[in-house]
C-alpha atoms as a PDB file:
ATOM      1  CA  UNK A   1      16.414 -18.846  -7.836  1.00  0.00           C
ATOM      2  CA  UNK A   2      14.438 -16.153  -5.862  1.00  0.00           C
ATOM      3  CA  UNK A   3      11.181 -17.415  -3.981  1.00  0.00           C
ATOM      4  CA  UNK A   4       8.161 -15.131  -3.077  1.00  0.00           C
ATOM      5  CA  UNK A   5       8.723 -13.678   0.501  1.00  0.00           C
ATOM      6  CA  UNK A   6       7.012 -15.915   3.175  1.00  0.00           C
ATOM      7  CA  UNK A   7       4.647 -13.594   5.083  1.00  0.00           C
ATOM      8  CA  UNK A   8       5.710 -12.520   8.392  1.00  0.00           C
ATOM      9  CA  UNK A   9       4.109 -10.624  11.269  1.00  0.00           C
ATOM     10  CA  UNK A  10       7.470  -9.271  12.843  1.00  0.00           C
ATOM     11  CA  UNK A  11       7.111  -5.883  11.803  1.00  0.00           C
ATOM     12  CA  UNK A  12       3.545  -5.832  13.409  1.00  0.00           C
ATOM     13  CA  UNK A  13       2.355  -5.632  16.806  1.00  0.00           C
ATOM     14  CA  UNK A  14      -0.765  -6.084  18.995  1.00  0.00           C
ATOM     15  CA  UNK A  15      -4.527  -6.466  18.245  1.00  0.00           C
ATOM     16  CA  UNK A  16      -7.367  -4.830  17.296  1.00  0.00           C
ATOM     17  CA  UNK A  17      -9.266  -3.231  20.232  1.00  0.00           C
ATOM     18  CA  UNK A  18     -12.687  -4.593  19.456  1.00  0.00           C
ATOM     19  CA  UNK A  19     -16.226  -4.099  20.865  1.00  0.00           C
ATOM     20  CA  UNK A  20     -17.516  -7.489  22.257  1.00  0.00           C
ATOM     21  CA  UNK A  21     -21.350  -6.404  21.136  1.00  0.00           C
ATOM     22  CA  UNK A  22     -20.377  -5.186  17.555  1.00  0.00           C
ATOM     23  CA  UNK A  23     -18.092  -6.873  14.694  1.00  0.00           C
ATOM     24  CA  UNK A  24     -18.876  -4.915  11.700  1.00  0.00           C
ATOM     25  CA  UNK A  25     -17.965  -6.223   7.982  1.00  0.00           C
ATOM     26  CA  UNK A  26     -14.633  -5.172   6.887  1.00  0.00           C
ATOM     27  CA  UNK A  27     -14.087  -5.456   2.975  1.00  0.00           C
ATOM     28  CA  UNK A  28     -10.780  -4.862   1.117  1.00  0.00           C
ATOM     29  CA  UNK A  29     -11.301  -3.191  -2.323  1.00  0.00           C
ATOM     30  CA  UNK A  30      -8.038  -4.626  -3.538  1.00  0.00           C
ATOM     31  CA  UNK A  31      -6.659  -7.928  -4.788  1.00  0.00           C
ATOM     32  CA  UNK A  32      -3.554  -7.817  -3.222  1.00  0.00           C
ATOM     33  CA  UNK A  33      -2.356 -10.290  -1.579  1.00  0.00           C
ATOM     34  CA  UNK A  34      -0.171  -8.167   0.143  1.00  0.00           C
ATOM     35  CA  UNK A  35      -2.721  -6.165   1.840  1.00  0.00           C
ATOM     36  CA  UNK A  36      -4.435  -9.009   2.939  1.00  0.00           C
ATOM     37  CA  UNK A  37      -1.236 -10.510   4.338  1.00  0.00           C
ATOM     38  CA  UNK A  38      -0.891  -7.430   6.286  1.00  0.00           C
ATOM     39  CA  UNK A  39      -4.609  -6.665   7.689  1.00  0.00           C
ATOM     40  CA  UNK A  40      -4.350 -10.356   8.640  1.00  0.00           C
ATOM     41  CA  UNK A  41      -1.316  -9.721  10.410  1.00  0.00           C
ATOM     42  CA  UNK A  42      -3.080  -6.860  13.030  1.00  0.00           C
ATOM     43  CA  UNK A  43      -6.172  -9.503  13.675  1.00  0.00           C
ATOM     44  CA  UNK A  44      -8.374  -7.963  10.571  1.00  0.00           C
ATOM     45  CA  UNK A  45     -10.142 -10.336   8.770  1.00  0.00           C
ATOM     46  CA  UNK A  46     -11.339  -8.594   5.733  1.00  0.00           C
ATOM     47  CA  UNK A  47     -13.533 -10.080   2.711  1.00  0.00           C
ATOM     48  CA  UNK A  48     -11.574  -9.707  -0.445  1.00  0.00           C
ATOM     49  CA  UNK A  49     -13.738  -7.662  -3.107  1.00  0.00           C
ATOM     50  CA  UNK A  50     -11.424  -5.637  -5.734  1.00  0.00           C
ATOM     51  CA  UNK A  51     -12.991  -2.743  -7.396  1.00  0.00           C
ATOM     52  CA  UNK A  52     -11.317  -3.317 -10.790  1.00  0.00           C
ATOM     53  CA  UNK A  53     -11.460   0.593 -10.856  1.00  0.00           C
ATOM     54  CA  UNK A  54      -9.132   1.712 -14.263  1.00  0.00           C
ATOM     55  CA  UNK A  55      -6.118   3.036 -12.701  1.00  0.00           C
ATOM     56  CA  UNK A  56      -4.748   5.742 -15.157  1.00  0.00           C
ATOM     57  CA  UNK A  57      -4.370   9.071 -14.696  1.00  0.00           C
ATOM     58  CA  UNK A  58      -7.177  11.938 -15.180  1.00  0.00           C
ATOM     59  CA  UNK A  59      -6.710  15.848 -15.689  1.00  0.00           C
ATOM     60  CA  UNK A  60      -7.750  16.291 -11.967  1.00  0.00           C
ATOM     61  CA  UNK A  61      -4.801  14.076 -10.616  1.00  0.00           C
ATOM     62  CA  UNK A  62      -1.967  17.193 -10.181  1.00  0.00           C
ATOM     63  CA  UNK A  63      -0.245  15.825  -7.896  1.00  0.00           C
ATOM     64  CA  UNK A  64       0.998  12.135  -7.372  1.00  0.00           C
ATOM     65  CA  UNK A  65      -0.945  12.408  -3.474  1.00  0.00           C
ATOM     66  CA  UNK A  66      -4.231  13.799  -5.674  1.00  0.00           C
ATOM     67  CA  UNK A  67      -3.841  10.943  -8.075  1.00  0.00           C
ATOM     68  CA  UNK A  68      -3.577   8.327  -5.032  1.00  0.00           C
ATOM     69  CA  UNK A  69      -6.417   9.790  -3.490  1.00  0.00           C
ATOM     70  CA  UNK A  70      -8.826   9.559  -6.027  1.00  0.00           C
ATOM     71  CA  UNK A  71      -8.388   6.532  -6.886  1.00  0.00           C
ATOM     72  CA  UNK A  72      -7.850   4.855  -3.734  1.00  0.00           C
ATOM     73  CA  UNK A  73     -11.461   7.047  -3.163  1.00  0.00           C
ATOM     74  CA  UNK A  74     -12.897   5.071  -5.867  1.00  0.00           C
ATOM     75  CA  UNK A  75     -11.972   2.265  -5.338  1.00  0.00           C
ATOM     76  CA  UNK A  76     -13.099   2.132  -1.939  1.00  0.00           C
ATOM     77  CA  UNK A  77     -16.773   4.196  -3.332  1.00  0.00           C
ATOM     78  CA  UNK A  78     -17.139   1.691  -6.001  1.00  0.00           C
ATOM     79  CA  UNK A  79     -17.147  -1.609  -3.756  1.00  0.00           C
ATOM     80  CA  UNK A  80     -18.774   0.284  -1.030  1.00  0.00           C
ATOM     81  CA  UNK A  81     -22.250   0.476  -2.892  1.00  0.00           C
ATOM     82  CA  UNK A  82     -22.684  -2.964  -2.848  1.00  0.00           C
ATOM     83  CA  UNK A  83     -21.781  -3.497   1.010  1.00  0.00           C
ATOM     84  CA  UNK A  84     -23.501  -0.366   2.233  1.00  0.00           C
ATOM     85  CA  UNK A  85     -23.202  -1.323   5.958  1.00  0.00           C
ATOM     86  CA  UNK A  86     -19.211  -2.468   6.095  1.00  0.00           C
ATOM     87  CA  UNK A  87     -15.757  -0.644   6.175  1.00  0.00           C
ATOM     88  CA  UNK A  88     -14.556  -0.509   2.698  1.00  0.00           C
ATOM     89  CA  UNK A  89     -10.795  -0.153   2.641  1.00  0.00           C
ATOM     90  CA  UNK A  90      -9.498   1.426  -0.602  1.00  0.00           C
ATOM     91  CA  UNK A  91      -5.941   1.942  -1.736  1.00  0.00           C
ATOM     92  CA  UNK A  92      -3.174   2.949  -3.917  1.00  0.00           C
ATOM     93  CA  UNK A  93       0.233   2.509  -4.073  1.00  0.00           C
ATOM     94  CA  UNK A  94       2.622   5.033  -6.263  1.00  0.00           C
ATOM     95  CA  UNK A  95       6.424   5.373  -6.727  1.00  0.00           C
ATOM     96  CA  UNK A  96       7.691   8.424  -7.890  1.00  0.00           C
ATOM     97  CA  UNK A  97      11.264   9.418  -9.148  1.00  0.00           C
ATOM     98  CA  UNK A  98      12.053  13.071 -11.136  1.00  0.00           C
ATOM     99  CA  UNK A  99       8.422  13.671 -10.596  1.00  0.00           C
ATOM    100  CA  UNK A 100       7.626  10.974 -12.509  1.00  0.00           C
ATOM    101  CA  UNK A 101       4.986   8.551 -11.751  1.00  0.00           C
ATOM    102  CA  UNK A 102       6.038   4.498 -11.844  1.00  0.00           C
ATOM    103  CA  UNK A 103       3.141   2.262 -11.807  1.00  0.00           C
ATOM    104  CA  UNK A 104       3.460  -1.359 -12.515  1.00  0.00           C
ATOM    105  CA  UNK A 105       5.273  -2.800 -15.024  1.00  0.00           C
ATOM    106  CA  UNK A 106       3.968  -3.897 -18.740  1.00  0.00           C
ATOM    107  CA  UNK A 107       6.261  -6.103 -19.223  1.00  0.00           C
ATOM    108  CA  UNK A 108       9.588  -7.685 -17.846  1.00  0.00           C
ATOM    109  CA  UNK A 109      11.583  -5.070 -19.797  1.00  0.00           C
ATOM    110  CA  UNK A 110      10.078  -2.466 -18.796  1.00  0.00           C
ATOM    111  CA  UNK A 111      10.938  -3.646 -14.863  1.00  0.00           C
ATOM    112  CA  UNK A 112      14.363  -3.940 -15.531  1.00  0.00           C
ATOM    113  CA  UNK A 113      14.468  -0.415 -17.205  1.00  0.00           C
ATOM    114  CA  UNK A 114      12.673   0.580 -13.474  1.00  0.00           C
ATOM    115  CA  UNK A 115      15.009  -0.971 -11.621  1.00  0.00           C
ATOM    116  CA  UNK A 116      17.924   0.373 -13.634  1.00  0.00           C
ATOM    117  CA  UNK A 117      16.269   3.959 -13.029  1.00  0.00           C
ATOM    118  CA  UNK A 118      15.964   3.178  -9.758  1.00  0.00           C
ATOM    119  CA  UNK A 119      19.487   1.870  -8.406  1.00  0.00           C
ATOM    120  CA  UNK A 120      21.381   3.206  -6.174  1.00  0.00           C
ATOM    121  CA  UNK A 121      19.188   6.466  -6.287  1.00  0.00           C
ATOM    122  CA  UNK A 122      16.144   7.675  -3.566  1.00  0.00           C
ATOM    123  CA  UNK A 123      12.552   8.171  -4.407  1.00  0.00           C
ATOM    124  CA  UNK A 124       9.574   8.114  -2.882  1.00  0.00           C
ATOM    125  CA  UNK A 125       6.464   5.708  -2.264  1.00  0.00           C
ATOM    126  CA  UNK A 126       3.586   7.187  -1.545  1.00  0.00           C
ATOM    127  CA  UNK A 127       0.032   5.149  -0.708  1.00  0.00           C
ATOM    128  CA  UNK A 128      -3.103   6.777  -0.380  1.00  0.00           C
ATOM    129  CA  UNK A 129      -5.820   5.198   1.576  1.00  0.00           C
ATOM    130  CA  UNK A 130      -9.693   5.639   1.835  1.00  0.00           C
ATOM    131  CA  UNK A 131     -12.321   4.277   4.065  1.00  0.00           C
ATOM    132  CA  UNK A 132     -15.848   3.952   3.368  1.00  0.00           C
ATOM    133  CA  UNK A 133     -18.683   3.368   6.145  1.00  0.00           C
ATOM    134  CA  UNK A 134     -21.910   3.920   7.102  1.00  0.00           C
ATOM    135  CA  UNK A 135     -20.494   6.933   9.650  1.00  0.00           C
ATOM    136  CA  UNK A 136     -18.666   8.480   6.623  1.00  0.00           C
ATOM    137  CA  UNK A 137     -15.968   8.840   4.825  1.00  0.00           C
ATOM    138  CA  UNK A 138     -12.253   9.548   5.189  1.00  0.00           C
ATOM    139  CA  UNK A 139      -8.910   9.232   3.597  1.00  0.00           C
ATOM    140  CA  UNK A 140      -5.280   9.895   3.963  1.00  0.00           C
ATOM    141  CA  UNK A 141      -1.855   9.520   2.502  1.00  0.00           C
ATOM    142  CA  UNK A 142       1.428   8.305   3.349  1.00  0.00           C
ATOM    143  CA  UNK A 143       5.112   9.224   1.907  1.00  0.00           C
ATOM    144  CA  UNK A 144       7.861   7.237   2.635  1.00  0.00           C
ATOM    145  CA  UNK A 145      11.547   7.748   1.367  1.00  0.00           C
ATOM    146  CA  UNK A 146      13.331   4.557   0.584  1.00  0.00           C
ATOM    147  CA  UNK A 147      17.073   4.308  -1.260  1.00  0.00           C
ATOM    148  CA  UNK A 148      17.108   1.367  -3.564  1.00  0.00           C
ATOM    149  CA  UNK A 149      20.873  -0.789  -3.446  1.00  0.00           C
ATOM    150  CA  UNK A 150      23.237  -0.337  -5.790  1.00  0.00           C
ATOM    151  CA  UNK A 151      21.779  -3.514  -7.872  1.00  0.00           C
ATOM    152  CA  UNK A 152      24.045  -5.644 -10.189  1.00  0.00           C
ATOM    153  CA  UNK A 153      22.736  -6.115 -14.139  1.00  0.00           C
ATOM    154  CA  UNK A 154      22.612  -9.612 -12.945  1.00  0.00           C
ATOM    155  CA  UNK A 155      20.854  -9.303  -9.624  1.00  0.00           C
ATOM    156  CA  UNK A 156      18.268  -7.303 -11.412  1.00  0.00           C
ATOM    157  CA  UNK A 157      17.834 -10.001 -14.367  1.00  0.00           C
ATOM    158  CA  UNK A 158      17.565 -12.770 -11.394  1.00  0.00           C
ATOM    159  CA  UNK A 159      14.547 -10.854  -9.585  1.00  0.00           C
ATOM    160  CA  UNK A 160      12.576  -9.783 -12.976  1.00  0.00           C
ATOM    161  CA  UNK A 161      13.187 -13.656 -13.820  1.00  0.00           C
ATOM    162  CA  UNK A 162      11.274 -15.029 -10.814  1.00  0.00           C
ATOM    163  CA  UNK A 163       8.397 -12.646 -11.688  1.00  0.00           C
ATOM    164  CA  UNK A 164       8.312 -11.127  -8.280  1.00  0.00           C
ATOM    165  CA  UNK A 165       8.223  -7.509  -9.801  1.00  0.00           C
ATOM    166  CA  UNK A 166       5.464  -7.867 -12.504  1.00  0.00           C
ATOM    167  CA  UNK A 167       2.792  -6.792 -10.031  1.00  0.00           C
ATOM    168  CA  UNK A 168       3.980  -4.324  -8.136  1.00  0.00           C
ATOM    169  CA  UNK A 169       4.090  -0.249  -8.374  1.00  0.00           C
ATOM    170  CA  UNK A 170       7.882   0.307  -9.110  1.00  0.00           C
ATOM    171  CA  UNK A 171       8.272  -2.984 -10.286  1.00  0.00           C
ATOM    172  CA  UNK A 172      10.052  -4.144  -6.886  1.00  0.00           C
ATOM    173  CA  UNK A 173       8.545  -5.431  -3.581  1.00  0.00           C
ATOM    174  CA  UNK A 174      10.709  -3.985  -0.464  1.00  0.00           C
ATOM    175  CA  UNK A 175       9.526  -7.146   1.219  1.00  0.00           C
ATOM    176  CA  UNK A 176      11.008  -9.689  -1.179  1.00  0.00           C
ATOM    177  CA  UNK A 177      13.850 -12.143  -0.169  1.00  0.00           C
ATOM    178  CA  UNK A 178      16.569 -12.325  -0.664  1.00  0.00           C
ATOM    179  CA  UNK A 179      16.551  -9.505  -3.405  1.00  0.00           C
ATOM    180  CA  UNK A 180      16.506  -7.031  -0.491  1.00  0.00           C
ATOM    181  CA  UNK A 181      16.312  -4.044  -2.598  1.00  0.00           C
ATOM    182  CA  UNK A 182      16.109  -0.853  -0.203  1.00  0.00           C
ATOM    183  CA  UNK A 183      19.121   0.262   1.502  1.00  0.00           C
ATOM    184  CA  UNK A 184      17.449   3.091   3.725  1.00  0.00           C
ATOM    185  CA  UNK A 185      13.941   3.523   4.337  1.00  0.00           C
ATOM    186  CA  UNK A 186      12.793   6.936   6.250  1.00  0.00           C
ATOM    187  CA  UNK A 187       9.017   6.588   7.201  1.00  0.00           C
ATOM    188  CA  UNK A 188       6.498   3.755   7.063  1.00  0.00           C
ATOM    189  CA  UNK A 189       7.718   0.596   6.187  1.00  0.00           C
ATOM    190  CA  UNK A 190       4.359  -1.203   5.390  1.00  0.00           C
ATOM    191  CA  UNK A 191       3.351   2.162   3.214  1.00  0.00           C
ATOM    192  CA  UNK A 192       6.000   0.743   1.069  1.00  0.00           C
ATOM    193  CA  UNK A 193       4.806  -2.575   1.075  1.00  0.00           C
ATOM    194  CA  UNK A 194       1.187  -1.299  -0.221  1.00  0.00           C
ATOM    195  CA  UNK A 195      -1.087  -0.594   3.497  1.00  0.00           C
ATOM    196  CA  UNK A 196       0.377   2.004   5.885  1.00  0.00           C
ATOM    197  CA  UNK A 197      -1.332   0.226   9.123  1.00  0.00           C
ATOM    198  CA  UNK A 198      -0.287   3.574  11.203  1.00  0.00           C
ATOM    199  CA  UNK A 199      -2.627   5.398   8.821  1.00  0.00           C
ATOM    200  CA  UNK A 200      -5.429   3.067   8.448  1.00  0.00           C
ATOM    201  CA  UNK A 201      -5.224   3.098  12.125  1.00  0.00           C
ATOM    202  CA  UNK A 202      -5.954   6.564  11.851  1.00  0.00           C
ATOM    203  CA  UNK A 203      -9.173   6.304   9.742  1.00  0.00           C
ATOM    204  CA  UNK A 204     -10.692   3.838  11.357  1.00  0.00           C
ATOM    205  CA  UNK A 205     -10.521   5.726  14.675  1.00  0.00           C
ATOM    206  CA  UNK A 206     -12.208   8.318  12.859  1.00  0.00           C
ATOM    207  CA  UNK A 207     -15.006   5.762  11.808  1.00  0.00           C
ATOM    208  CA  UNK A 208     -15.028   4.753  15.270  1.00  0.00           C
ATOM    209  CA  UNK A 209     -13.827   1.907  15.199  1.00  0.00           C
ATOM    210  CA  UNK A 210     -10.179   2.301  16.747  1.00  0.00           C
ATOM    211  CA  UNK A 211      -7.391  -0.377  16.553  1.00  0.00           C
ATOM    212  CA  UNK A 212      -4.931  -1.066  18.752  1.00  0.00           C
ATOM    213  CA  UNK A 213      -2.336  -1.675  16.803  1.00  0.00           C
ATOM    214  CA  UNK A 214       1.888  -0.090  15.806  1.00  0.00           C
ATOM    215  CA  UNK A 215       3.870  -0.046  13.259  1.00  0.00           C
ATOM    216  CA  UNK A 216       7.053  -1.208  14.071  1.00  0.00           C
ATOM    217  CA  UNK A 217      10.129   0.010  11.700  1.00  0.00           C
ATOM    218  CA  UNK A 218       7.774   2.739  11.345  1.00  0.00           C
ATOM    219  CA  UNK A 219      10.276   5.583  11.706  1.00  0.00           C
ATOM    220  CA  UNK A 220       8.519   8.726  11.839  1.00  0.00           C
ATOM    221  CA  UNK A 221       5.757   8.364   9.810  1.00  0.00           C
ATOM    222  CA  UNK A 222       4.844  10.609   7.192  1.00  0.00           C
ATOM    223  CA  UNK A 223       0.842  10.938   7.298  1.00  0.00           C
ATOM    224  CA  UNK A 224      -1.592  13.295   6.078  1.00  0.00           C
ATOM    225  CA  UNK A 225      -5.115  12.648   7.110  1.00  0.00           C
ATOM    226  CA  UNK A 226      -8.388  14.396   5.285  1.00  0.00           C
ATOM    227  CA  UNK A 227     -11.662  14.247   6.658  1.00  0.00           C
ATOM    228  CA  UNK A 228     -14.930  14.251   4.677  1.00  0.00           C
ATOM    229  CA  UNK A 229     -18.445  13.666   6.434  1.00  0.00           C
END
């Protein structure tokens, strides 16, 4: 039987760089216990408020990175009005194979008709986050390109069994054990996993509020950053 992943820092290192006179409120508009797990991880604490935002897809959303963006933006907008003074962390994760866009699974046939898709085939995983705070606002994507394993009928069945999949943007978690699914990944690892920390790193230096903190396994990350005042 597969068991959920126990979370682990080892792809993590150092601390935030923080400013002994000012700890400001750091909120996570997301439920994800994967995102938590990781801000955790690089000495964040973060209150837990998820924006419940709908997540399908509007005329505006071109693009896969445009779709990411907006709704990582509202997420992070949405949650944001009722903490005006924090940093509201937003974000989205999206898979995309053919040009095709493959958000979370319905149902446990419809993850092993993903992971079929998927198999033995590359794609990409792109996760688009926003911050929100007092000094303004700013967000950014990041594209990673992961290879999924040549997965057996069987191993598939085994890992939609355990329900590991169900909640999760391509219905697989590249952190799960001992499924293992990914065979290469070029890019960020943790922008896979759902929170690109080099990125977030990013935006919060723009807030000005930098953090000293690296991805590690974080092979040439792919980041575009996009400023708004």
């Amino acid at each position: 039987m597969i068991e959920p992943p126990t979370p682990s820092n080892n792809r993590i290192s150092g601390q935030p760089v923080r400013n002994p006179e000012y700890t400001p409120h750091i909120v996570l508009a997301s439920g994800s216990p994967r995102r938590t797990e990781i801000l955790a991880s690089v000495g964040v604490n973060a209150d837990v408020r998820p924006s419940n935002m709908p997540e399908h897809r509007l005329p505006g959303d071109i693009t896969p990175e445009a779709w990411g963006l907006r709704l990582a933006g509202d997420k992070a907008a949405s949650v944001s009005k009722e903490y005006p003074d924090a940093l509201t962390i937003g974000a989205d994760t999206i898979v995309v194979i053919d040009g095709d866009v493959l958000g979370k699974p319905a149902s446990p046939s419809e993850a092993v008709a993903t992971l079929t898709r998927l198999r033995n085939r590359p794609h990409r995983v792109v996760t688009a986050v926003a911050l929100d705070s007092p000094a303004g606002s700013w967000s950014g994507w990041s594209s990673t390109d992961v290879k999924i394993r040549d997965l057996s009928d069987s191993e598939i069945a085994e890992y939609v069994g355990s329900g590991l999949p169900l909640d999760k943007a391509g219905s697989y978690g590249i952190q799960d054990r001992p499924f293992n699914p990914a065979e290469l990944v070029k890019g960020c690892y943790l922008n896979v996993v759902g929170l690109p920390v080099c990125l977030m790193g990013e935006l919060f230096e723009l807030a000005g509020w930098p953090l000293d903190i690296e991805c590690l396994d974080c092979a040439g990350a792919m980041n575009t950053v996009t400023a708004q005042a």
